[in-house]
PDB file of N, CA and C in Angstrom:
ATOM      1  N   UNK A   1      42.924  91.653 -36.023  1.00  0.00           N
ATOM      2  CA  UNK A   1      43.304  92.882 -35.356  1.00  0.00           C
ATOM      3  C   UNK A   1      42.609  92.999 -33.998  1.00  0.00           C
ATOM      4  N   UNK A   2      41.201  92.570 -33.938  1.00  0.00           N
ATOM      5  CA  UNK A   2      40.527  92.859 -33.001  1.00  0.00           C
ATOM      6  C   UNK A   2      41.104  92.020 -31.400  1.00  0.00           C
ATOM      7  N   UNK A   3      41.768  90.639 -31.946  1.00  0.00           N
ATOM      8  CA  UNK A   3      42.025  89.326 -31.190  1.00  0.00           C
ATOM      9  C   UNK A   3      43.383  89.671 -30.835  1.00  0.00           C
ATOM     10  N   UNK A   4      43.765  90.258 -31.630  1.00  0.00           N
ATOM     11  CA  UNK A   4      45.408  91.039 -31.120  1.00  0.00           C
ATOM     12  C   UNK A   4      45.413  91.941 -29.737  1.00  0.00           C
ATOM     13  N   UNK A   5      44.617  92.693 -29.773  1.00  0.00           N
ATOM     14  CA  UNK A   5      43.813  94.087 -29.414  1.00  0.00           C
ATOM     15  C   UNK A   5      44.028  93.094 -28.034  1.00  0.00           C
ATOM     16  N   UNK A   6      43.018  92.273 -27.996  1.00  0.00           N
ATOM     17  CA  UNK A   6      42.348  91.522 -26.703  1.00  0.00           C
ATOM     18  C   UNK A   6      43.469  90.796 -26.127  1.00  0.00           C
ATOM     19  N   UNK A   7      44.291  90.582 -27.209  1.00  0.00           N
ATOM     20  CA  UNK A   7      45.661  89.419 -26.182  1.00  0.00           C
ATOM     21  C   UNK A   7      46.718  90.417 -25.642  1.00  0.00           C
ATOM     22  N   UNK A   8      46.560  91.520 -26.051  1.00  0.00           N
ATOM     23  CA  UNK A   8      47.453  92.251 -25.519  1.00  0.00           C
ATOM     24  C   UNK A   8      47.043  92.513 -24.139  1.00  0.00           C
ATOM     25  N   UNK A   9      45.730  93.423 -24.546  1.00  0.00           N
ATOM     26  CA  UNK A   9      45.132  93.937 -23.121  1.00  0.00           C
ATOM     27  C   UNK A   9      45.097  92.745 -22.037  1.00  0.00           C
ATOM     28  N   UNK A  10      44.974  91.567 -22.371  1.00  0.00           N
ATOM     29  CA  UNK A  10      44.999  90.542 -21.495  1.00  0.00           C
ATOM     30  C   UNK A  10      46.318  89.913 -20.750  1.00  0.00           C
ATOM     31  N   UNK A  11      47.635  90.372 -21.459  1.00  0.00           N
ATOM     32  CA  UNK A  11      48.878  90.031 -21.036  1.00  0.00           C
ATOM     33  C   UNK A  11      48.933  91.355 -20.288  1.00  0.00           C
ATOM     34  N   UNK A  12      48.709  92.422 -20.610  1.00  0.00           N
ATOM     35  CA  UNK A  12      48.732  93.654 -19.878  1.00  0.00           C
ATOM     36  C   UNK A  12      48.145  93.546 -18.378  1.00  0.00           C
ATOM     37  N   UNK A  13      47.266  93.354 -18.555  1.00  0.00           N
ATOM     38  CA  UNK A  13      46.354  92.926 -17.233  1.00  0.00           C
ATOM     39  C   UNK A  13      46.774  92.014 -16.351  1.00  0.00           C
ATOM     40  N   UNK A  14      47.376  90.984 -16.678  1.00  0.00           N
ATOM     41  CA  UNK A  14      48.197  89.734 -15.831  1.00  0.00           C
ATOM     42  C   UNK A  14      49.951  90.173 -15.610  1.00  0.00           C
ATOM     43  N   UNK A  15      50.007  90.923 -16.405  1.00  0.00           N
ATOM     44  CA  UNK A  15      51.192  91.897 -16.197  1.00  0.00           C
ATOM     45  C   UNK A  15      50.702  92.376 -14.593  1.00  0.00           C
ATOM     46  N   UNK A  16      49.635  93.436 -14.427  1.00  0.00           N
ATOM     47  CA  UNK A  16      49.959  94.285 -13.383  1.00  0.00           C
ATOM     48  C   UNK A  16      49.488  93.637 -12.174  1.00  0.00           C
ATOM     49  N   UNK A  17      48.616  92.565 -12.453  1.00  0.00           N
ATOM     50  CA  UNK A  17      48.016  91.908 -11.268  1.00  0.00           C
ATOM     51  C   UNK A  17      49.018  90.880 -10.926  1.00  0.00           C
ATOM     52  N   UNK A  18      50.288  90.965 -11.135  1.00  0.00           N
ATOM     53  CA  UNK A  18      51.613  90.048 -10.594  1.00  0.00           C
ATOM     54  C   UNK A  18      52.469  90.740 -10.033  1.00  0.00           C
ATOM     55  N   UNK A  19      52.353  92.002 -10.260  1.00  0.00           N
ATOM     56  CA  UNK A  19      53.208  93.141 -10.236  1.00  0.00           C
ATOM     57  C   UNK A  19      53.718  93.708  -8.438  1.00  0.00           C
ATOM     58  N   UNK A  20      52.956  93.553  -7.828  1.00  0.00           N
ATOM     59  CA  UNK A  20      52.963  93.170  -6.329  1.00  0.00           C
ATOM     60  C   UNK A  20      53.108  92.277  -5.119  1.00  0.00           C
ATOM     61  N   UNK A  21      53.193  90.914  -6.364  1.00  0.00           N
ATOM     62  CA  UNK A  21      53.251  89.447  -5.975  1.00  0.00           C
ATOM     63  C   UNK A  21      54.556  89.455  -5.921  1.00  0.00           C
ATOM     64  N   UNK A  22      55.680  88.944  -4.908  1.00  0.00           N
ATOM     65  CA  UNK A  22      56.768  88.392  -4.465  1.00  0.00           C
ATOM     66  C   UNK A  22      56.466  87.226  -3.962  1.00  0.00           C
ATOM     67  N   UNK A  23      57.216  85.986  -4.107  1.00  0.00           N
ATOM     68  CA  UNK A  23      56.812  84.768  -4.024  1.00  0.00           C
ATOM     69  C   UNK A  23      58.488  83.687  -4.292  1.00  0.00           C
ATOM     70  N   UNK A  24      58.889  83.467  -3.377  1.00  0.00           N
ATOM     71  CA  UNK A  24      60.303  83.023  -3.163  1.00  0.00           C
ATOM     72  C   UNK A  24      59.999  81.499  -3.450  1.00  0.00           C
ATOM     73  N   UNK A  25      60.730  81.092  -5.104  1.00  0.00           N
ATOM     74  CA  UNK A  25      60.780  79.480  -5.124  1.00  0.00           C
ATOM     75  C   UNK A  25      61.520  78.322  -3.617  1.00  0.00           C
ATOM     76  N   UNK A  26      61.199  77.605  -4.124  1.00  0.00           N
ATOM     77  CA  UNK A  26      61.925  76.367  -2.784  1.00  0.00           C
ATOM     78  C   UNK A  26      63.252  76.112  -3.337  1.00  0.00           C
ATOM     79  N   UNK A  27      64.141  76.273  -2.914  1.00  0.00           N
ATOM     80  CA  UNK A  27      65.738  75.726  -3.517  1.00  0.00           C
ATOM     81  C   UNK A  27      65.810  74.873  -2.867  1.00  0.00           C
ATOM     82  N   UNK A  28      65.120  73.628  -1.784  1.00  0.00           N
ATOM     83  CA  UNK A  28      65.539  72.999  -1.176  1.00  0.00           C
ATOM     84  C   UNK A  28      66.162  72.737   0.537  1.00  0.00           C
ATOM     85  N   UNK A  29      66.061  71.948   1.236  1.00  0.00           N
ATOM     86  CA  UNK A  29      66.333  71.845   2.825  1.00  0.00           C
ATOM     87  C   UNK A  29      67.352  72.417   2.396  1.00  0.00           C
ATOM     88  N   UNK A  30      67.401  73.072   4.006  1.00  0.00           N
ATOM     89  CA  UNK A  30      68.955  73.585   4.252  1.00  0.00           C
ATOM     90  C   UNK A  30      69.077  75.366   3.590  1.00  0.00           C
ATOM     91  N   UNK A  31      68.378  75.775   2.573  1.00  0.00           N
ATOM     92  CA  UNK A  31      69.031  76.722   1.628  1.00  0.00           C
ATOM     93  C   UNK A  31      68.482  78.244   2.505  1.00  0.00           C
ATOM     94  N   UNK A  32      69.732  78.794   2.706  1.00  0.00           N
ATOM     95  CA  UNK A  32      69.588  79.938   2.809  1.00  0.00           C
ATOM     96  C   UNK A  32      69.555  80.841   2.063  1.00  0.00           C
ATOM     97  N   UNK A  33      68.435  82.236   2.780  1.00  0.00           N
ATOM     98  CA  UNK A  33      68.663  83.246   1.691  1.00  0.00           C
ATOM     99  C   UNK A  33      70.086  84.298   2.124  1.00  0.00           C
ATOM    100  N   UNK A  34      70.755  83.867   2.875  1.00  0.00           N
ATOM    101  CA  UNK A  34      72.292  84.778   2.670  1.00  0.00           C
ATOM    102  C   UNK A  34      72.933  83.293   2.991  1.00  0.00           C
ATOM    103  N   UNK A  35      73.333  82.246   2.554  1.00  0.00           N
ATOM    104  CA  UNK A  35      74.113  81.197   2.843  1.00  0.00           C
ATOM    105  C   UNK A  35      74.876  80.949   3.245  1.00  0.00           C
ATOM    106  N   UNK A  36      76.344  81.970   2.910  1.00  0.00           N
ATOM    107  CA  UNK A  36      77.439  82.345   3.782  1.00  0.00           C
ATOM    108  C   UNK A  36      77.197  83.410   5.223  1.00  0.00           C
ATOM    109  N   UNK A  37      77.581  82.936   6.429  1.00  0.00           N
ATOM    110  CA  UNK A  37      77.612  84.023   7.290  1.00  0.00           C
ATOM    111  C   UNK A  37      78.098  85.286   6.338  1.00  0.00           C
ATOM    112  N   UNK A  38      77.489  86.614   6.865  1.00  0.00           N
ATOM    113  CA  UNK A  38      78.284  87.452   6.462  1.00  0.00           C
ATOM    114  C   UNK A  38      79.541  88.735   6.812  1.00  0.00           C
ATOM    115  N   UNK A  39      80.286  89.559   6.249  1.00  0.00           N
ATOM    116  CA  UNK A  39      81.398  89.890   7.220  1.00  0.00           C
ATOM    117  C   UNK A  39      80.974  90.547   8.571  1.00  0.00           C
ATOM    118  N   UNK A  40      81.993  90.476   8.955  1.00  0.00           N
ATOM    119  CA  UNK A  40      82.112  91.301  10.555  1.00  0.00           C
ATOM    120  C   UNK A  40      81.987  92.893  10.633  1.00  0.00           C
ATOM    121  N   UNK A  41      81.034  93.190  10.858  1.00  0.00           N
ATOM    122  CA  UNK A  41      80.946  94.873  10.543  1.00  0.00           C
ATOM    123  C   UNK A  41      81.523  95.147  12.134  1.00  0.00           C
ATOM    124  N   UNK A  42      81.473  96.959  11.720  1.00  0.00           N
ATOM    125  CA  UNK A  42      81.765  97.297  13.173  1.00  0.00           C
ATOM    126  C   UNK A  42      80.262  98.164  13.669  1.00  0.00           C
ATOM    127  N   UNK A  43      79.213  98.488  13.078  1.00  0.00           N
ATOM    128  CA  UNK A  43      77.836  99.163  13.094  1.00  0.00           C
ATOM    129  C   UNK A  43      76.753  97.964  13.640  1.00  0.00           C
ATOM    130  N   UNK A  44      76.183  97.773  14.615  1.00  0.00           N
ATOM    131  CA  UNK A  44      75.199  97.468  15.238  1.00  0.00           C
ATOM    132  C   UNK A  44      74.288  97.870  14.142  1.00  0.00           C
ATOM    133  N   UNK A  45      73.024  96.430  13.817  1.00  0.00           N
ATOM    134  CA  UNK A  45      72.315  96.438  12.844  1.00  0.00           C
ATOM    135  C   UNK A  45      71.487  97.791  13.499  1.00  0.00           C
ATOM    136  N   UNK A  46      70.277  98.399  12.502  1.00  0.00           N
ATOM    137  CA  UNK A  46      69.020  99.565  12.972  1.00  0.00           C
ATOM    138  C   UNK A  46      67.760  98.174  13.822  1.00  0.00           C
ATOM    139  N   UNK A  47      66.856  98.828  14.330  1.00  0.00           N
ATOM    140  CA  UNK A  47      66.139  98.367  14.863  1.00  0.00           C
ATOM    141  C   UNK A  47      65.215  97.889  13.583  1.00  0.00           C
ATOM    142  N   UNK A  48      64.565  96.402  13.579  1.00  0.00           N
ATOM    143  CA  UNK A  48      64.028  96.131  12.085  1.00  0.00           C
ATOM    144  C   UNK A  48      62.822  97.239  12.145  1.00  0.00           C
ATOM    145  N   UNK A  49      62.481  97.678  10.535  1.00  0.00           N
ATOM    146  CA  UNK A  49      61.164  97.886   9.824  1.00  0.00           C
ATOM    147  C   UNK A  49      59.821  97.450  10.113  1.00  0.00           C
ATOM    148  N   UNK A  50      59.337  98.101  10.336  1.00  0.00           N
ATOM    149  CA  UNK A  50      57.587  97.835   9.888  1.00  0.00           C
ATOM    150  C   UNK A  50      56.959  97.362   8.963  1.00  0.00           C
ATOM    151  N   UNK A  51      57.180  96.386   7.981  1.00  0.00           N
ATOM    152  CA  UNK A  51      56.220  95.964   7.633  1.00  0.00           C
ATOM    153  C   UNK A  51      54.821  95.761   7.219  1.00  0.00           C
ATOM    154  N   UNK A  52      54.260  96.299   6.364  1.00  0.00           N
ATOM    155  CA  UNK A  52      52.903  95.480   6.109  1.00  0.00           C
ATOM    156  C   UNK A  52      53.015  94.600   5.231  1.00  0.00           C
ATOM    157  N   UNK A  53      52.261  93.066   5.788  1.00  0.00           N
ATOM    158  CA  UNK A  53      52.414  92.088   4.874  1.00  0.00           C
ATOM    159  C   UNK A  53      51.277  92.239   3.908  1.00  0.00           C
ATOM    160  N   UNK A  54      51.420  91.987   2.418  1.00  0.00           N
ATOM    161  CA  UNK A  54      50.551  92.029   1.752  1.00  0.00           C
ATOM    162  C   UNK A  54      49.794  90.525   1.507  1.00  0.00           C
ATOM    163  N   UNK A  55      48.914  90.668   1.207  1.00  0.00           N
ATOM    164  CA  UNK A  55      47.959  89.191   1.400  1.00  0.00           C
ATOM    165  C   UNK A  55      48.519  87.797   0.857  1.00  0.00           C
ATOM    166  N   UNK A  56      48.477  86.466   1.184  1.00  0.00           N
ATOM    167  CA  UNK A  56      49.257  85.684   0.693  1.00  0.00           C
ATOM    168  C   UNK A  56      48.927  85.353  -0.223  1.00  0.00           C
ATOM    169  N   UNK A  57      49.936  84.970  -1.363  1.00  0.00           N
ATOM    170  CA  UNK A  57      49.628  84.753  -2.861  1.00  0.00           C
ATOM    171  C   UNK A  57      48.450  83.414  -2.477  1.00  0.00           C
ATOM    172  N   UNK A  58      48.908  82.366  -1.654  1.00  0.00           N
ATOM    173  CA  UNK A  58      47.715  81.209  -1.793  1.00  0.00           C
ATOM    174  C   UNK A  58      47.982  80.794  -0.537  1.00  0.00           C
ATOM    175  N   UNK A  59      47.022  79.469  -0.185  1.00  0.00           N
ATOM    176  CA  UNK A  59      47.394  78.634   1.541  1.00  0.00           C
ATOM    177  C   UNK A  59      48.682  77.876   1.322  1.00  0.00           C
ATOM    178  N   UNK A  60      48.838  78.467   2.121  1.00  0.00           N
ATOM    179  CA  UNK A  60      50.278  77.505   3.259  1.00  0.00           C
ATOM    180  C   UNK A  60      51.518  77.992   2.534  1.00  0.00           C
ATOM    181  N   UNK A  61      51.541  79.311   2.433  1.00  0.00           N
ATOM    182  CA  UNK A  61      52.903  80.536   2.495  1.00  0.00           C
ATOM    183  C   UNK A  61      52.846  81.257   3.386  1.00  0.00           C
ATOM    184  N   UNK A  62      54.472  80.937   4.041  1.00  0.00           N
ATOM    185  CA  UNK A  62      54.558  81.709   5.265  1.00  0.00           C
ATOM    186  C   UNK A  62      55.594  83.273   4.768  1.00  0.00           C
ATOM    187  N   UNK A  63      55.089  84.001   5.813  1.00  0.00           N
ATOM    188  CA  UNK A  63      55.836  85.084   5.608  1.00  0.00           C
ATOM    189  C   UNK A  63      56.975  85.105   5.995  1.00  0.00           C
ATOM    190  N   UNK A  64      57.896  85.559   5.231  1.00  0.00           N
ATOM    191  CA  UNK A  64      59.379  85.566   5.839  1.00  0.00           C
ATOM    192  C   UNK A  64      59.596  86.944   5.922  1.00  0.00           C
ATOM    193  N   UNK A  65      59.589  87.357   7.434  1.00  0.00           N
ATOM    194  CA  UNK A  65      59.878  88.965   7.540  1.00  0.00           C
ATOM    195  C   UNK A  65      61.180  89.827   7.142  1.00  0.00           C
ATOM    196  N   UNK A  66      60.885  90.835   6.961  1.00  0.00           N
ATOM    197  CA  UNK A  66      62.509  91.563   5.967  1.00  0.00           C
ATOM    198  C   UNK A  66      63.535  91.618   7.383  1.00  0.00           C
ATOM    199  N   UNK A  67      64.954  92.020   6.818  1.00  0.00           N
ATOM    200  CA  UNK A  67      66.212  91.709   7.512  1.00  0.00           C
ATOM    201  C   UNK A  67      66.973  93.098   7.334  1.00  0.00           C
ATOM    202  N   UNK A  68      67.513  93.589   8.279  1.00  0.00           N
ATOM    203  CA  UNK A  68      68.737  94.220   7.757  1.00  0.00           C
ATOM    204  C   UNK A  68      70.171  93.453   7.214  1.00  0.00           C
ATOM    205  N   UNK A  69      70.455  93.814   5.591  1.00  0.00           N
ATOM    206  CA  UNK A  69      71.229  93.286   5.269  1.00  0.00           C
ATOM    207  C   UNK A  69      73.042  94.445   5.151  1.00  0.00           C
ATOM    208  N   UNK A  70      73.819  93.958   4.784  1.00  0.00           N
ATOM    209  CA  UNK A  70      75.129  94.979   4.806  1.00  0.00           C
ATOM    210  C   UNK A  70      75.530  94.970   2.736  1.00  0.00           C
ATOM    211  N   UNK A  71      75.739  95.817   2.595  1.00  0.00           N
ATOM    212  CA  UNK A  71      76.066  96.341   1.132  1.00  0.00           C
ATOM    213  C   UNK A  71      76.773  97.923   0.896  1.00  0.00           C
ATOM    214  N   UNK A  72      77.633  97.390   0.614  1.00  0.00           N
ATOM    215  CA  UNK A  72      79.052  98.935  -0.149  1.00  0.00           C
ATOM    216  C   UNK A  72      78.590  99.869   1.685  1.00  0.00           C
ATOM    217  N   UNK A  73      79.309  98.710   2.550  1.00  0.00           N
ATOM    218  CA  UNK A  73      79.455  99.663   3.641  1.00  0.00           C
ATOM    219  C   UNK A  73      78.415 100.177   4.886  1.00  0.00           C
ATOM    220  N   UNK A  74      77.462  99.615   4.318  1.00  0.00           N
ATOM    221  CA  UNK A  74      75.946 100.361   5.120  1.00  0.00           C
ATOM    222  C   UNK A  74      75.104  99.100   5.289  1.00  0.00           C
ATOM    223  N   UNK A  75      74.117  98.992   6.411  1.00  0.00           N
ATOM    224  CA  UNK A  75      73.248  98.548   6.435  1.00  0.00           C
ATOM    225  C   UNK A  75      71.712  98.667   5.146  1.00  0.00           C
ATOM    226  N   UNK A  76      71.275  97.770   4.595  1.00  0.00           N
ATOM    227  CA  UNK A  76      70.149  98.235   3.923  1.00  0.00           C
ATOM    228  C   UNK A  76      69.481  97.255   4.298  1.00  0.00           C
ATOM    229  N   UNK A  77      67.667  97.767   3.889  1.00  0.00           N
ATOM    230  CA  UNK A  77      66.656  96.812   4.743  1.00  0.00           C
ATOM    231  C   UNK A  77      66.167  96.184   3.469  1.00  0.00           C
ATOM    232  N   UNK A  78      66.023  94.551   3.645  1.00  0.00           N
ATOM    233  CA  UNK A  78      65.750  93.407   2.583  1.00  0.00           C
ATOM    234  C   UNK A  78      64.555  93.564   2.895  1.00  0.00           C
ATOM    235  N   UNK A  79      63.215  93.600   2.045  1.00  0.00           N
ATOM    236  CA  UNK A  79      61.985  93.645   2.254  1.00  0.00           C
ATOM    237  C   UNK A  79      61.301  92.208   2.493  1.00  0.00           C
ATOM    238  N   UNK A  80      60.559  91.953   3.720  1.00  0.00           N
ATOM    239  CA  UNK A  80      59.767  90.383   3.622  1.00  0.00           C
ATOM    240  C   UNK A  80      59.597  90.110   2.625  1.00  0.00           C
ATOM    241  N   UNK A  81      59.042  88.490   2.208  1.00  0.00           N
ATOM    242  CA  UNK A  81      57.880  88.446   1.050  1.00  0.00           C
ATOM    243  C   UNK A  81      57.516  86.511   1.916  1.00  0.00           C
ATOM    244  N   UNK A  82      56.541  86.548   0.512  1.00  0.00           N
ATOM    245  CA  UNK A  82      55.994  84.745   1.503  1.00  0.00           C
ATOM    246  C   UNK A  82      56.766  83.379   0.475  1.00  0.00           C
ATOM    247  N   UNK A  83      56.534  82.951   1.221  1.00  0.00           N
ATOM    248  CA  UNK A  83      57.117  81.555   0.241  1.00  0.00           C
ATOM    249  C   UNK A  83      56.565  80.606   1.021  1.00  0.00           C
ATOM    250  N   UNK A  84      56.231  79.814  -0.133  1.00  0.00           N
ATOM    251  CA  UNK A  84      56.112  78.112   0.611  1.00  0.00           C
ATOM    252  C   UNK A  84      56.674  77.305   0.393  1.00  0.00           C
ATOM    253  N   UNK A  85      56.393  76.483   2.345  1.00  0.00           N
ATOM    254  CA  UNK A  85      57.541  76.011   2.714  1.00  0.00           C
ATOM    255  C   UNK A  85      57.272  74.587   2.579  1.00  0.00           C
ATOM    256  N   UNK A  86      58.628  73.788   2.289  1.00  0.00           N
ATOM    257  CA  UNK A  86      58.517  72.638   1.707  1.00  0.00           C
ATOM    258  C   UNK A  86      58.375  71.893   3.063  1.00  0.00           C
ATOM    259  N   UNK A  87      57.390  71.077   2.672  1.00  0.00           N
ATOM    260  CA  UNK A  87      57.214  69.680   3.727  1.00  0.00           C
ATOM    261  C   UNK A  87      58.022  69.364   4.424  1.00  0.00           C
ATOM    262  N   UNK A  88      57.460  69.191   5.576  1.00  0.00           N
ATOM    263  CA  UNK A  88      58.258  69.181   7.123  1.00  0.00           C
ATOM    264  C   UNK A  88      59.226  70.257   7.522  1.00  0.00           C
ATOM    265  N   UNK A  89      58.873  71.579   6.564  1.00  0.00           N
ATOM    266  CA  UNK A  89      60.177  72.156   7.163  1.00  0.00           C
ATOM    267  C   UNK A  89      59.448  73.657   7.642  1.00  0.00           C
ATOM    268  N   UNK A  90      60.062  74.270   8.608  1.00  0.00           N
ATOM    269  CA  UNK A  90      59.653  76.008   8.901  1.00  0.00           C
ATOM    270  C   UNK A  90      61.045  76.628   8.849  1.00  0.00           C
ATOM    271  N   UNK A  91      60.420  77.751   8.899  1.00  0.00           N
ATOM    272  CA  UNK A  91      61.220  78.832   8.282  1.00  0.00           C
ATOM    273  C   UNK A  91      62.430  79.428   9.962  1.00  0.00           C
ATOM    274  N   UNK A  92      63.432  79.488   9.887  1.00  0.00           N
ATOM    275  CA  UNK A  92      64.461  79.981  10.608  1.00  0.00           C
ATOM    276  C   UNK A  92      64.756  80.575  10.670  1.00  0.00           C
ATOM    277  N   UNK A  93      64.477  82.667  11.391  1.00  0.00           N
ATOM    278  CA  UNK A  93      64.865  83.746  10.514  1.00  0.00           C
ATOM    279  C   UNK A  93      66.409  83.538  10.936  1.00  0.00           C
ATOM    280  N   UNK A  94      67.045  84.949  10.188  1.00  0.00           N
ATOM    281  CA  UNK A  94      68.683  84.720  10.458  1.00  0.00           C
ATOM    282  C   UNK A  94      68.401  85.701  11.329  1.00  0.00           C
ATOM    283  N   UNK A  95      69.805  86.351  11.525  1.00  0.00           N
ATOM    284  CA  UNK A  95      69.905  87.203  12.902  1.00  0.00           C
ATOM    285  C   UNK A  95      71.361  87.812  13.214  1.00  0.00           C
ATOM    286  N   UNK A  96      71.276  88.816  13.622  1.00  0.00           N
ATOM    287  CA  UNK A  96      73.035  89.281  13.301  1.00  0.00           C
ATOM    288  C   UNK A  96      73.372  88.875  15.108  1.00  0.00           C
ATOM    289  N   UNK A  97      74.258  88.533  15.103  1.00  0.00           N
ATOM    290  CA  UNK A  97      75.033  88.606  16.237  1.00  0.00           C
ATOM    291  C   UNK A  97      76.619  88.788  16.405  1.00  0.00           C
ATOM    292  N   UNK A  98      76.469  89.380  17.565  1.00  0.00           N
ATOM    293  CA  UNK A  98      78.113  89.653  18.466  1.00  0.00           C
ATOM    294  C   UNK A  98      79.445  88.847  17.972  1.00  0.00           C
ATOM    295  N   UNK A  99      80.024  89.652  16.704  1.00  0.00           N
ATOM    296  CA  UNK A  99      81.419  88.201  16.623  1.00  0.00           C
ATOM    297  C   UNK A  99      82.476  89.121  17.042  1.00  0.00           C
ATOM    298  N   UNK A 100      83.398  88.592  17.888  1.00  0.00           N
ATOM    299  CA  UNK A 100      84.742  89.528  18.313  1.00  0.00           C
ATOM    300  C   UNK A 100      84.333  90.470  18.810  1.00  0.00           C
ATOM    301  N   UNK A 101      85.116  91.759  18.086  1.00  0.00           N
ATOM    302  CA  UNK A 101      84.339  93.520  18.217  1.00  0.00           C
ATOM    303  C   UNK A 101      83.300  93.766  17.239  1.00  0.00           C
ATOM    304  N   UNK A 102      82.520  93.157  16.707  1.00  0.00           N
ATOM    305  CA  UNK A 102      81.702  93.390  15.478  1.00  0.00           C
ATOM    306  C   UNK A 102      80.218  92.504  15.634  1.00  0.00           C
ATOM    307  N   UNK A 103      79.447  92.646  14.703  1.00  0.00           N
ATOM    308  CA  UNK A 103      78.757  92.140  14.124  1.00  0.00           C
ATOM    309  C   UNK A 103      78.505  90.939  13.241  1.00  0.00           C
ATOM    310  N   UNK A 104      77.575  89.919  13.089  1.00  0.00           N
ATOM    311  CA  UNK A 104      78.069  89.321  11.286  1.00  0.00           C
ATOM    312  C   UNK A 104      76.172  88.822  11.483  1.00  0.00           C
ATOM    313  N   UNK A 105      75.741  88.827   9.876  1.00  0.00           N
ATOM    314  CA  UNK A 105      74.850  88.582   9.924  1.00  0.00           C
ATOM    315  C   UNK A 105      75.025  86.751   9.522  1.00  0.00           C
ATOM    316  N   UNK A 106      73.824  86.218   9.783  1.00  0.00           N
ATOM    317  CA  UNK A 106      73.625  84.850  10.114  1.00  0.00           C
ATOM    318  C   UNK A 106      72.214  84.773   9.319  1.00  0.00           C
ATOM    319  N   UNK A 107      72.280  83.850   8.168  1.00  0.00           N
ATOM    320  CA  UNK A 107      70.913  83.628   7.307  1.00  0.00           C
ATOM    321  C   UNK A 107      70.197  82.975   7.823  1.00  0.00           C
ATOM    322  N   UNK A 108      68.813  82.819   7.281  1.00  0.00           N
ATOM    323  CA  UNK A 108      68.063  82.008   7.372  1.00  0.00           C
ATOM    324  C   UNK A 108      67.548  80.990   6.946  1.00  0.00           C
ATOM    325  N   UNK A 109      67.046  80.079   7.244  1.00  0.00           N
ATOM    326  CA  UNK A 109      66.899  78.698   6.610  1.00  0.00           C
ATOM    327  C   UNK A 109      66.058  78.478   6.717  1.00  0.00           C
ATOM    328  N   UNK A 110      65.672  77.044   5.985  1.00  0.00           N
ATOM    329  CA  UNK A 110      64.209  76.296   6.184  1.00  0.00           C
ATOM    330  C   UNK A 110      64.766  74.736   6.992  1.00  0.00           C
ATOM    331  N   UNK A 111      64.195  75.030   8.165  1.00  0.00           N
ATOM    332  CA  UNK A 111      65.223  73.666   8.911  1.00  0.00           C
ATOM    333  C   UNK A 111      63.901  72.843   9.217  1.00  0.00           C
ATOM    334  N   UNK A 112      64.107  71.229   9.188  1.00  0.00           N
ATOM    335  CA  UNK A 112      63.214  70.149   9.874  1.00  0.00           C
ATOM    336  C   UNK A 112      62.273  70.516  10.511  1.00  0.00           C
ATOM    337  N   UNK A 113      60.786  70.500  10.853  1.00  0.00           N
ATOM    338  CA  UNK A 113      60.259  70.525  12.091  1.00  0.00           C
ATOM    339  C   UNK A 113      60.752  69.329  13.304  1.00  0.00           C
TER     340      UNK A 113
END
């Protein structure tokens, strides 16, 4: 009972001390986190967010800063987080730009140095 007691409180505890940790696996060169361009809005993204980065889970995770993304019509803001980046490669943010009369957002990647 007592050892029960203790494995709980101990999964509990590693429970909350993860609980703030965001940490983006490697899918590999090339992989974006929006992969497809996305549609052509007619709303000019908001000016990005502020940010505070929270401390890096370990060395050599870079921060990937948050994005305005488009969903059911509206702009919403994707929050940073860090990930590490696979050998030889840095991080590419995306970026919305000018298509036609509109907008389209453009992902980001992990491209070659």
């Amino acid at each position: 009972m007592k050892h029960e007691r203790l494995r709980l409180s101990l999964l509990a505890l590693a429970a909350l001390s993860l609980a703030g940790c965001v940490v983006v696996p490697y899918r590999g060169p090339g992989y974006a986190y929006s992969s497809e361009p996305g549609p052509v809005v007619d709303n000019q993204p908001p000016p990005p967010q502020v940010e505070v980065m929270p401390a890096a889970p370990g060395p050599g995770y870079v921060w990937i800063g948050g994005y305005w993304g488009w969903n059911l019509g509206r702009h919403v803001w994707i929050g940073g987080r860090w990930a590490l980046p696979p050998s030889g490669h840095r991080w590419v943010p995306g970026y919305w730009g000018r298509h036609d009369r509109g907008w389209r957002w453009h992902g980001g990647y992990w491209g070659r140095r």
